[in-house]
Protein backbone atom coordinates (compact mmCIF):
# COMPACT_ATOMS: atom_id res chain seq x y z
CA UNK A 1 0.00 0.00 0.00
CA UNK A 2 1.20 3.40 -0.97
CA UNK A 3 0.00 7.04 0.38
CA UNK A 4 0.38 9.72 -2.09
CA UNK A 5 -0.86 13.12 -2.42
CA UNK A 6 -2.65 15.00 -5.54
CA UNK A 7 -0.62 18.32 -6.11
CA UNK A 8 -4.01 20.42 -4.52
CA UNK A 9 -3.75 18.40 -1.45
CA UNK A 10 0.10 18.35 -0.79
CA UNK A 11 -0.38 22.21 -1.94
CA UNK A 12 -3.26 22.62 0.80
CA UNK A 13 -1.50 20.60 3.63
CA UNK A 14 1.59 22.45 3.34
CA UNK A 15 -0.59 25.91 3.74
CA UNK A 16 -1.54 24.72 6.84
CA UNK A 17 1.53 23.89 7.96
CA UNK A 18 3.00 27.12 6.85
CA UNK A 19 -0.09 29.53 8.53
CA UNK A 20 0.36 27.61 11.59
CA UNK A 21 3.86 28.19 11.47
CA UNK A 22 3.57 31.90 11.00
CA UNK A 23 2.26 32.40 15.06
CA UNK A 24 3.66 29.37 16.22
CA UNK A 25 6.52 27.17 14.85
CA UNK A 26 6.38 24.53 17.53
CA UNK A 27 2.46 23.84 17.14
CA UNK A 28 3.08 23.33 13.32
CA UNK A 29 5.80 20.92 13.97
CA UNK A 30 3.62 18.98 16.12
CA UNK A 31 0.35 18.74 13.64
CA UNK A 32 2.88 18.31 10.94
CA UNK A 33 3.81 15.01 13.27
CA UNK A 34 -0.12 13.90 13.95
CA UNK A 35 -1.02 13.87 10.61
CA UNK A 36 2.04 12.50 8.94
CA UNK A 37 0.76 9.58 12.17
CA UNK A 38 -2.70 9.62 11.38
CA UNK A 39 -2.09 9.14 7.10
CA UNK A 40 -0.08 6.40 7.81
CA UNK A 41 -2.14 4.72 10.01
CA UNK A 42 -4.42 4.32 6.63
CA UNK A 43 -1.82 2.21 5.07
CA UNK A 44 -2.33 0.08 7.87
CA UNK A 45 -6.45 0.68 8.09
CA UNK A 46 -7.22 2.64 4.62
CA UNK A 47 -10.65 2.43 5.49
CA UNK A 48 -10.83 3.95 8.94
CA UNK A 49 -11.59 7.26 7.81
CA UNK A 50 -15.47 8.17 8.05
CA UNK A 51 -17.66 8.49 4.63
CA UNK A 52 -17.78 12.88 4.05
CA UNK A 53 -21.03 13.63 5.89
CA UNK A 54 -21.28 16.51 3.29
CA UNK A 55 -20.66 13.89 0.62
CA UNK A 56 -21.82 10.36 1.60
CA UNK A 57 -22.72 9.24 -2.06
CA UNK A 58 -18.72 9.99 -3.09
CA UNK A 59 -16.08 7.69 -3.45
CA UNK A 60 -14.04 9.41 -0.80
CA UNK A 61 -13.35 9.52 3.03
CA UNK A 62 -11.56 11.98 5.66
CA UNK A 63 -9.51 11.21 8.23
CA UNK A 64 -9.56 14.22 11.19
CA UNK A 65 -6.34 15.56 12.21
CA UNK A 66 -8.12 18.54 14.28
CA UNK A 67 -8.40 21.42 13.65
CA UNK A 68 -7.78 19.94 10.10
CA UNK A 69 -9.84 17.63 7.62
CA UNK A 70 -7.93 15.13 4.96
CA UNK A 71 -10.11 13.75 2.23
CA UNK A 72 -8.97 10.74 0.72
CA UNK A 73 -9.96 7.60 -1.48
CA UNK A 74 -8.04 4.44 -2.27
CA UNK A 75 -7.18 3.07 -5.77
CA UNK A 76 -6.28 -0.03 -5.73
CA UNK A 77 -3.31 -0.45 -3.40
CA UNK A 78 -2.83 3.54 -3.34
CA UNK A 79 -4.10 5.81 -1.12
CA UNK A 80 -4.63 9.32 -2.50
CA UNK A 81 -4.81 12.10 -0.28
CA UNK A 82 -6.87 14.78 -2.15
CA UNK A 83 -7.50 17.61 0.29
CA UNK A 84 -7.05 18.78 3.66
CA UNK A 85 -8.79 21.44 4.66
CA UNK A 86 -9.28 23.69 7.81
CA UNK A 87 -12.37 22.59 9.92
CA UNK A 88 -14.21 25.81 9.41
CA UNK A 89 -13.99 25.85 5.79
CA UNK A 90 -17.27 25.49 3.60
CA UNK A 91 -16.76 21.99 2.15
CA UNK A 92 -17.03 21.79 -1.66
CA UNK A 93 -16.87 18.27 -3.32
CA UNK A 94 -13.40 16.78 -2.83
CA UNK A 95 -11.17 16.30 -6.01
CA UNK A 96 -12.19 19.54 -7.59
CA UNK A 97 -9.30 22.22 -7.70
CA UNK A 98 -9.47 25.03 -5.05
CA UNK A 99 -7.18 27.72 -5.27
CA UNK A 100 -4.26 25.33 -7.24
């Protein structure tokens, strides 16, 4: 099993990272830390994540890595992570480009 990310999702997890890190570096090291933890833990379990209540007809799942979401769906024996986005954010269907 493989975990990889789609260029709008690595794009959009390393935003958080970096607007965490502009107040406080050691906080973004740490959720840097749990999520890197919590994706790989779906190599393991690739369906622990919950269906998208938003979405539950869609071929993806998240996996919640407070204050953060990570949307994800598994092809085959790959794991694609496809967005992560802040928990306060207006969710639109995952896989569509935002902002990349």
């Amino acid at each position: 099993m493989k975990l990889r990310f789609t260029p709008s999702g690595r794009l959009q997890f390393l935003q958080a990272v970096s607007y965490i890190l502009r107040d406080n570096p050691q906080a973004a090291v740490r959720f840097r830390k749990r999520a890197e933890r919590a994706l790989r833990r779906l190599l393991r379990y690739p369906d622990s994540g919950r269906l998208i209540p938003e979405f539950p007809d869609l071929p993806f799942r998240e996996l919640l890595v407070p204050p953060y979401r990570f949307f994800y769906r598994r092809e085959g024996k790959t794991i694609w992570v496809v967005a992560c986005w802040h928990g306060a954010q207006l969710a639109t269907e995952p896989g569509q480009e935002r902002g990349a």
